[in-house]
C-alpha atoms as a PDB file:
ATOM      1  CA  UNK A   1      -8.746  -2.157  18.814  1.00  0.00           C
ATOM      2  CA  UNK A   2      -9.078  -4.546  21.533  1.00  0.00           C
ATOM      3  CA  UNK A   3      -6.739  -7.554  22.383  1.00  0.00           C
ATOM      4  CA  UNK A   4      -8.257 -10.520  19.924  1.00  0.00           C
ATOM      5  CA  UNK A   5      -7.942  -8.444  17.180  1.00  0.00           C
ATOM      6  CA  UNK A   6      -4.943  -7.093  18.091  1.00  0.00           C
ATOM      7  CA  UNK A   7      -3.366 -10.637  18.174  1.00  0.00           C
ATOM      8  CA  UNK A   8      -4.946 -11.628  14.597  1.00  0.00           C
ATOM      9  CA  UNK A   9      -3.510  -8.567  13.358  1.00  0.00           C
ATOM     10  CA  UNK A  10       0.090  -9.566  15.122  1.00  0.00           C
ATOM     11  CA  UNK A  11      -0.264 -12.940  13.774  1.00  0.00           C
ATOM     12  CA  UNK A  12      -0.783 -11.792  10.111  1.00  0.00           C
ATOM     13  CA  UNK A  13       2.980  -9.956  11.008  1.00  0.00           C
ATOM     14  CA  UNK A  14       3.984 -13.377  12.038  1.00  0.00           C
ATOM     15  CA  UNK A  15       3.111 -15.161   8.769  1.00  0.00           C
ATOM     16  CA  UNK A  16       4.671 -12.479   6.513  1.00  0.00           C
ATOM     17  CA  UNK A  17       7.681 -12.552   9.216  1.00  0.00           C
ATOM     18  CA  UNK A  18       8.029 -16.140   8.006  1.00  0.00           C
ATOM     19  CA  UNK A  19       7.593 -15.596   3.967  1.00  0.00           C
ATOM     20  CA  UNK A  20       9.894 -13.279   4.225  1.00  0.00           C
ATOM     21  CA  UNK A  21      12.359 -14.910   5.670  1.00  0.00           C
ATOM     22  CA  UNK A  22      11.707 -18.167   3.617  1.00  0.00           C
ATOM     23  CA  UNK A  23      12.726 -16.072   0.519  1.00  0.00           C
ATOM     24  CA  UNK A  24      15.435 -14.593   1.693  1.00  0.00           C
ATOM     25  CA  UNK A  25      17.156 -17.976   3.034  1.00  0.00           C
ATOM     26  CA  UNK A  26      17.515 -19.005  -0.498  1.00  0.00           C
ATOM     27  CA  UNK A  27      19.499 -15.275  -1.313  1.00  0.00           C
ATOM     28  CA  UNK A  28      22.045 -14.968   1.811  1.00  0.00           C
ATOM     29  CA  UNK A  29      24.873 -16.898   1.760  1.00  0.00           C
ATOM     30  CA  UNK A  30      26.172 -19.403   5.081  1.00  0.00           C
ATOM     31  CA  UNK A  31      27.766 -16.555   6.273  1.00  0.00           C
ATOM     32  CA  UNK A  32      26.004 -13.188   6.984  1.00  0.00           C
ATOM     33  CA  UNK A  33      26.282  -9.702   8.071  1.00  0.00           C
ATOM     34  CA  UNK A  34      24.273  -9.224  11.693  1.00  0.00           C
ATOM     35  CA  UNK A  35      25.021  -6.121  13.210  1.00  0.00           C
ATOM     36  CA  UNK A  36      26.249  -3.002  11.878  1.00  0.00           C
ATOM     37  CA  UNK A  37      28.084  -0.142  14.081  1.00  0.00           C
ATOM     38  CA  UNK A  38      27.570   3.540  14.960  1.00  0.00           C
ATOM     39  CA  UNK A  39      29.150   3.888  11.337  1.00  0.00           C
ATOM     40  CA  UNK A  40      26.953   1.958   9.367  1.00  0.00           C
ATOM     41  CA  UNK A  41      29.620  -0.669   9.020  1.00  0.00           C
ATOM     42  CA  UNK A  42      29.696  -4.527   9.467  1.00  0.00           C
ATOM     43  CA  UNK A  43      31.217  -5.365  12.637  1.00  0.00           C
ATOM     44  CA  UNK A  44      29.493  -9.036  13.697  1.00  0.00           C
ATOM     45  CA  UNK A  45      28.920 -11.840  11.280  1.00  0.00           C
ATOM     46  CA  UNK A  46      26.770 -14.746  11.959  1.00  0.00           C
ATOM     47  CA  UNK A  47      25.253 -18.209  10.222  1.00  0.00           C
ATOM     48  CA  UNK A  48      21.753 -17.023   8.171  1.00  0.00           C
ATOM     49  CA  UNK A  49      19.638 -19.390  10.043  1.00  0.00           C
ATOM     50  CA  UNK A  50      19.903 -17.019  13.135  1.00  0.00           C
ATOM     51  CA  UNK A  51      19.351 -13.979  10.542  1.00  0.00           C
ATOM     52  CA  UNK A  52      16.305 -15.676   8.807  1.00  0.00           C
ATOM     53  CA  UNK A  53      14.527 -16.786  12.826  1.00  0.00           C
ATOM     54  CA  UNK A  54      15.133 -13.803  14.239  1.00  0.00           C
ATOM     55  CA  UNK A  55      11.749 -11.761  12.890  1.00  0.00           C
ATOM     56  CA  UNK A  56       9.811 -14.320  13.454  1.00  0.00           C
ATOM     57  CA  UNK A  57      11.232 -15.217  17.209  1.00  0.00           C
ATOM     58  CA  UNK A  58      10.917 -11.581  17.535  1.00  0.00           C
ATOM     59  CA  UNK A  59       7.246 -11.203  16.108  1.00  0.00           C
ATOM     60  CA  UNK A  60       6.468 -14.161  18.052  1.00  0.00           C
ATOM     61  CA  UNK A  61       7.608 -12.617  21.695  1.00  0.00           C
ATOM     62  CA  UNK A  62       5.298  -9.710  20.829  1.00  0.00           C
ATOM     63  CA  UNK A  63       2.415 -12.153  20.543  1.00  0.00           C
ATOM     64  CA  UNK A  64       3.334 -14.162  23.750  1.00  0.00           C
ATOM     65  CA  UNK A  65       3.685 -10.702  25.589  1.00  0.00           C
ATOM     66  CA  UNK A  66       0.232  -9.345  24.742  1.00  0.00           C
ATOM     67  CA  UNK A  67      -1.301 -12.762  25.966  1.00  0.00           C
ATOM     68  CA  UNK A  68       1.391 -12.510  29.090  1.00  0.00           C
ATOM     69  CA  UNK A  69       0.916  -9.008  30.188  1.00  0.00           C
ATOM     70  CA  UNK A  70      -2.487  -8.889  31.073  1.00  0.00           C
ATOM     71  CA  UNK A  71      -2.818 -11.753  33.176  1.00  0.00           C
ATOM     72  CA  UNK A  72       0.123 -10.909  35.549  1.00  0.00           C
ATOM     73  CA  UNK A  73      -0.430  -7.257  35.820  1.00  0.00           C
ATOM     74  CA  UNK A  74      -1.034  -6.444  39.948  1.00  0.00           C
ATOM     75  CA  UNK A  75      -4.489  -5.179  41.386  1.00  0.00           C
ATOM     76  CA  UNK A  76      -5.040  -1.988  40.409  1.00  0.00           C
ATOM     77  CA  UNK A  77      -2.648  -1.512  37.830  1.00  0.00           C
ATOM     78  CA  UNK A  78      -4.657  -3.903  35.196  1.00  0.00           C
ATOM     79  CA  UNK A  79      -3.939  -3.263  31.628  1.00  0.00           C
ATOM     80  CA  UNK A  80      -7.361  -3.870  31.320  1.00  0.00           C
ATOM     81  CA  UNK A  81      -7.891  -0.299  32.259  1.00  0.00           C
ATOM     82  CA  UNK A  82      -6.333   0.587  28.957  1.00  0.00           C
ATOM     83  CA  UNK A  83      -6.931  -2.864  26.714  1.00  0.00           C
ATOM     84  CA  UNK A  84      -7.339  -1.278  23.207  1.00  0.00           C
ATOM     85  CA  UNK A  85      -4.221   1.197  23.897  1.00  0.00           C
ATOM     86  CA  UNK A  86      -2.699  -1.748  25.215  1.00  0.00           C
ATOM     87  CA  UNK A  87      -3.444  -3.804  22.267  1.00  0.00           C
ATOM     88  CA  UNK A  88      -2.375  -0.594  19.780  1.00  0.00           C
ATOM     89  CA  UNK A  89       0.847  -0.469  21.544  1.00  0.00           C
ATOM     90  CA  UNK A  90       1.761  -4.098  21.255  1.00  0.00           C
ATOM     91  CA  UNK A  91       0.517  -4.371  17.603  1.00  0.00           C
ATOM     92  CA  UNK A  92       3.434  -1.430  16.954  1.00  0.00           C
ATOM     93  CA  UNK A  93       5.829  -3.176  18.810  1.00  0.00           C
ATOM     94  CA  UNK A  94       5.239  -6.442  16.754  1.00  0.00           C
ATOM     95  CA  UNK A  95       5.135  -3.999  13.017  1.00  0.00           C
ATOM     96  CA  UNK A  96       8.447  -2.466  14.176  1.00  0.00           C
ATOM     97  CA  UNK A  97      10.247  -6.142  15.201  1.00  0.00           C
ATOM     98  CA  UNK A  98       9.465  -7.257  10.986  1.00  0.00           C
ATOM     99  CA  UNK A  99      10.451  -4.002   9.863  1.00  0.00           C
ATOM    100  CA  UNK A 100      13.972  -3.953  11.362  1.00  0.00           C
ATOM    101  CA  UNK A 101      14.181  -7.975  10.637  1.00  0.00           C
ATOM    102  CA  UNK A 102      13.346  -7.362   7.142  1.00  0.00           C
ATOM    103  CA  UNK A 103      15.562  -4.453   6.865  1.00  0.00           C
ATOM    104  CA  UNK A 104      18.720  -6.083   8.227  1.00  0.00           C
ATOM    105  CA  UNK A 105      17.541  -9.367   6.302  1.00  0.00           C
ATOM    106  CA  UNK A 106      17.824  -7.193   2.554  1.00  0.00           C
ATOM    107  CA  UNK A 107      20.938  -5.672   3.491  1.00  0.00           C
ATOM    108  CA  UNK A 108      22.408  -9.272   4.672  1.00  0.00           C
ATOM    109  CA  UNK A 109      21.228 -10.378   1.137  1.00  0.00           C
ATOM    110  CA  UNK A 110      23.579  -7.025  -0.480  1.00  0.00           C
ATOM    111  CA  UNK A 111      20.875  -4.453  -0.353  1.00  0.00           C
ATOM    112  CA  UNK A 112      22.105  -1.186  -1.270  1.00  0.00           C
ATOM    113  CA  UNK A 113      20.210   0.973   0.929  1.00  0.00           C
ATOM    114  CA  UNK A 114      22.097   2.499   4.141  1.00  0.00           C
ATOM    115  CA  UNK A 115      21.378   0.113   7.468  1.00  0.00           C
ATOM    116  CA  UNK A 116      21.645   2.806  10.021  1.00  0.00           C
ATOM    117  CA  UNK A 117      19.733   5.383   8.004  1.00  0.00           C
ATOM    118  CA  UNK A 118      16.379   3.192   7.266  1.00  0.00           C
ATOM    119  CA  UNK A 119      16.253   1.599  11.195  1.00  0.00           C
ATOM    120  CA  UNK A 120      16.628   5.238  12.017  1.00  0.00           C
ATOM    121  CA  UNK A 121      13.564   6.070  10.051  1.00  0.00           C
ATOM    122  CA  UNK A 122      11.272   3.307  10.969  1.00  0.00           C
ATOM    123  CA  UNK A 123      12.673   3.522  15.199  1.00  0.00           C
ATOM    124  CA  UNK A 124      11.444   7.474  14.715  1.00  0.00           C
ATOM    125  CA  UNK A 125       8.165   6.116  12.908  1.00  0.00           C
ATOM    126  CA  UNK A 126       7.750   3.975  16.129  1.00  0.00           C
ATOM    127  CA  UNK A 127       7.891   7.148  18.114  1.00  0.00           C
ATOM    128  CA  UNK A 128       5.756   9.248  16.634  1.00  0.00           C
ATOM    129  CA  UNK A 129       3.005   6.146  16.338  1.00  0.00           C
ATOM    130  CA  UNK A 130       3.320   5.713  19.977  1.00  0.00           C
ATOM    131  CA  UNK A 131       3.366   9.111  20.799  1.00  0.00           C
ATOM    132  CA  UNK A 132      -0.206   9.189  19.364  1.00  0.00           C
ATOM    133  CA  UNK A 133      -1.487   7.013  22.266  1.00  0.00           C
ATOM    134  CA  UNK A 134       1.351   7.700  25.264  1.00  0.00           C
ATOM    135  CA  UNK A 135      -1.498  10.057  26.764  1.00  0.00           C
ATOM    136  CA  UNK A 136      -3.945   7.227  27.084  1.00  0.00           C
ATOM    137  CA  UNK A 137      -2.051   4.786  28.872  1.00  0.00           C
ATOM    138  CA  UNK A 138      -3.012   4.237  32.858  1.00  0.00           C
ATOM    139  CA  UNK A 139      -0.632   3.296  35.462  1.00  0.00           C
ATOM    140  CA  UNK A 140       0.934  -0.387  34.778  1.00  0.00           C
ATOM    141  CA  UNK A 141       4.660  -1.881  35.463  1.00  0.00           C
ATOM    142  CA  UNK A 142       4.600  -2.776  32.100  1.00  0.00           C
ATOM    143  CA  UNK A 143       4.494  -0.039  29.151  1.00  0.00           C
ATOM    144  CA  UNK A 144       5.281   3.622  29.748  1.00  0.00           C
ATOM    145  CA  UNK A 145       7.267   6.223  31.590  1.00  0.00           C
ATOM    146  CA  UNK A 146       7.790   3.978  34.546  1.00  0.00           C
ATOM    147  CA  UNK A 147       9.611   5.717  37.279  1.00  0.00           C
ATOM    148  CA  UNK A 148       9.458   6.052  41.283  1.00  0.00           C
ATOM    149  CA  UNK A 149       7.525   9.317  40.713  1.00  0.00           C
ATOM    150  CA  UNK A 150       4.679   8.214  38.244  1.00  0.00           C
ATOM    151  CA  UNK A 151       4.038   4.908  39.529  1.00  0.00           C
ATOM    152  CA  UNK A 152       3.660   6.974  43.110  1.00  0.00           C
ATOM    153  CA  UNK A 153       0.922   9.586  41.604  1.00  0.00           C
ATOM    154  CA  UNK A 154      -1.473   9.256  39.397  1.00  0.00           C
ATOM    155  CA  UNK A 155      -1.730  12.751  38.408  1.00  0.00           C
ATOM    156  CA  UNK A 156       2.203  12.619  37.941  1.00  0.00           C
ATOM    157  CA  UNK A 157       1.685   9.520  35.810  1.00  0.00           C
ATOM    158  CA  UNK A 158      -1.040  11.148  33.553  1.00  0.00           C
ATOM    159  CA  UNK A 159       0.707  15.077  32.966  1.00  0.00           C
ATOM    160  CA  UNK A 160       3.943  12.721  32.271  1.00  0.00           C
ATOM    161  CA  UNK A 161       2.338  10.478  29.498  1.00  0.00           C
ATOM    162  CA  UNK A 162       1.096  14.168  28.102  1.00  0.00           C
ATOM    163  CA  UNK A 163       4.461  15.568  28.121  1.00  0.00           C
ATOM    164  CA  UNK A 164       5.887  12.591  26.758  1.00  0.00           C
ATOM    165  CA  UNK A 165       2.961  11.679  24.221  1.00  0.00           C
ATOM    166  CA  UNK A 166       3.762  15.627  22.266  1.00  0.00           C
ATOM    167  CA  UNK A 167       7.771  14.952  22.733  1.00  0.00           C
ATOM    168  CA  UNK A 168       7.317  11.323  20.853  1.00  0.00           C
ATOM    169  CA  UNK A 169       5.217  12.317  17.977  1.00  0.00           C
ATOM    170  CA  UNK A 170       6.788  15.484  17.003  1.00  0.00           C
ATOM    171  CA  UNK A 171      10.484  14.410  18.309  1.00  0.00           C
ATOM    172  CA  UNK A 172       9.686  11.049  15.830  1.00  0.00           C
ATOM    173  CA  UNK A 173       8.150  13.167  12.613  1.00  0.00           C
ATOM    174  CA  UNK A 174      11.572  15.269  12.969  1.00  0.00           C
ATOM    175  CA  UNK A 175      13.573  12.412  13.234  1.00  0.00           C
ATOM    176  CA  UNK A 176      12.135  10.309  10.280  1.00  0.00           C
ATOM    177  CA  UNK A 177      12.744  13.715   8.469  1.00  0.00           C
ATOM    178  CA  UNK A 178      16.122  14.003   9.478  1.00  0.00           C
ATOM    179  CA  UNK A 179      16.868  10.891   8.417  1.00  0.00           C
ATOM    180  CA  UNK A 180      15.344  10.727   5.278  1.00  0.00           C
ATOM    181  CA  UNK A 181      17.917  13.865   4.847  1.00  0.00           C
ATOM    182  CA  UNK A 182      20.921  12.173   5.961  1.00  0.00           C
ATOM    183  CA  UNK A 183      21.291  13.006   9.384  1.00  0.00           C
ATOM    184  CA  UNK A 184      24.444  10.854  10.968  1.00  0.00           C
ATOM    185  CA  UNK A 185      23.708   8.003  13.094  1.00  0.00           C
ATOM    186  CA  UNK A 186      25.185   9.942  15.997  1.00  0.00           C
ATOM    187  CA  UNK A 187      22.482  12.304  15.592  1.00  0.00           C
ATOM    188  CA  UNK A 188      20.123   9.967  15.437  1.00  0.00           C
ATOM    189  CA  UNK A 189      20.858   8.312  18.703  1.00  0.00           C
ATOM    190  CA  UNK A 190      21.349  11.513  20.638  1.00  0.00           C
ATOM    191  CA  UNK A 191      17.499  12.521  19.666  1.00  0.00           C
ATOM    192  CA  UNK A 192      16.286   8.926  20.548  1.00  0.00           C
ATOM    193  CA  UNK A 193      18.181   9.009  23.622  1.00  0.00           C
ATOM    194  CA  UNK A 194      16.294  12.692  24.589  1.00  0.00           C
ATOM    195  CA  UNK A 195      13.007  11.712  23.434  1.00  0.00           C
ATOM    196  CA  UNK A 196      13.077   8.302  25.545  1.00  0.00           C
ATOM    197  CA  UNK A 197      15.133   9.920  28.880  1.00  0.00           C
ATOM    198  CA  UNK A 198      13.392  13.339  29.020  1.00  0.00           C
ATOM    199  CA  UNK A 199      10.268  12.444  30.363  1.00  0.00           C
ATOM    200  CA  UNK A 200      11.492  10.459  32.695  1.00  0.00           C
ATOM    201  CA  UNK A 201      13.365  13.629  34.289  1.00  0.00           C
ATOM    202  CA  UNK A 202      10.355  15.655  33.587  1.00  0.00           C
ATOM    203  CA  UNK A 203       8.510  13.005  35.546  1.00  0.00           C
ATOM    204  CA  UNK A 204      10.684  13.878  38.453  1.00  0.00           C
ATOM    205  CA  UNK A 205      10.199  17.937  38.462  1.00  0.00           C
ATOM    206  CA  UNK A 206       6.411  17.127  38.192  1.00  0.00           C
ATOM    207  CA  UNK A 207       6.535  14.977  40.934  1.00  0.00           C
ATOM    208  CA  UNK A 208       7.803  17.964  43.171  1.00  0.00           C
ATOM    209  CA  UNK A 209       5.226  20.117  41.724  1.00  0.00           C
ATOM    210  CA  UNK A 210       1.978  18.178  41.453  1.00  0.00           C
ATOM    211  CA  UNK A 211       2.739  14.604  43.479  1.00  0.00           C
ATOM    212  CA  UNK A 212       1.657  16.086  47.027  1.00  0.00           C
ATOM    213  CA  UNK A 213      -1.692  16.921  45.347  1.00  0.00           C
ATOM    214  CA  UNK A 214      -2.628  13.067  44.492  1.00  0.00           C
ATOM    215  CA  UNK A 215      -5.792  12.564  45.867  1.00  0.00           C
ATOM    216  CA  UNK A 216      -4.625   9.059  46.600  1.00  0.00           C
END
């Protein structure tokens, strides 16, 4: 997938970003739920114009970003090293921003299904999507483990993005399991909070192992 179609994809998001949010103005009410708390339950309220323009805004940023990104990234650390992972990536991050707009949108409109539980699902989706490509990404300062030790090393960089790539996809297929079973939202955000903070202290212990090597 390279960037052009990545964008038409994105912008096929966009559109049913905005149908959906059409329909669902005429179901909320002036007055909706916007963000729910470690417990699943409403804790901040806000107008539905903000709920209805958020997926879009959001869907939107994505699109702006994968037009953005590429023409500011430094000398050798183009994305164009890694355009159609690049282009992957930013076509999940676009499919996850409607998918947690039109989640919060259903439940705003008295959707039975449990808030936490489903974001939990489709944010451990995200994960093991991404983990699929993590390997393939080159250096950047824009997507990936991004720490003093794998911008400094190449080799660091790549055995990090392995590491990471395995922990993401099977760390997310357990997770959207998990979930699926009813794990607590706790839970939930202690595994997300391993699987996105682990590599980066792996990246360090590599570092100490393998950085000296770098041919660079």
């Amino acid at each position: 997938m390279n960037i052009k179609t990545s964008l038409f994809a994105q912008q096929a998001l966009l559109v049913i970003a905005v149908v959906i949010s059409a329909i669902y103005y005429q179901k909320l009410p002036a007055t909706v739920p916007t963000h729910w708390n470690i417990e699943g339950k409403v804790d901040q309220y806000g107008s539905k114009l903000t709920a209805v323009v958020t997926g879009p805004i959001l869907v939107l940023l994505g699109i702006g970003l994968t037009l953005l990104l590429p023409k500011i990234s430094p000398k050798k650390y183009e994305i164009s090293k890694f355009e159609e992972t690049f282009a992957y990536a930013m076509l999940l991050v676009s499919g996850l921003f409607l998918f947690l707009s039109y989640v919060i949108l259903r439940a705003s409109a008295g959707g039975k299904s449990d808030v936490g539980e489903t974001i939990m699902f489709g944010m451990f989706l995200f994960f093991a999507f991404l983990g699929n490509i993590l390997g393939k990404i080159r250096r950047n300062f824009f997507m990936g483990i991004r720490t003093p030790w794998t911008l400094a090393s190449e080799p660091v960089w790549d055995a990090t993005h392995r590491l990471a790539g395995k922990l993401f996809f099977f760390g997310g297929i357990a997770g959207a399991i998990l979930s699926l079973l009813g794990m607590p939202m706790w839970g939930s955000l202690a595994l997300i909070l391993v699987l996105s903070f682990w590599p980066v202290i792996q990246s360090y212990f590599i570092y100490q192992r393998i950085g000296d090597k770098s041919s660079e």
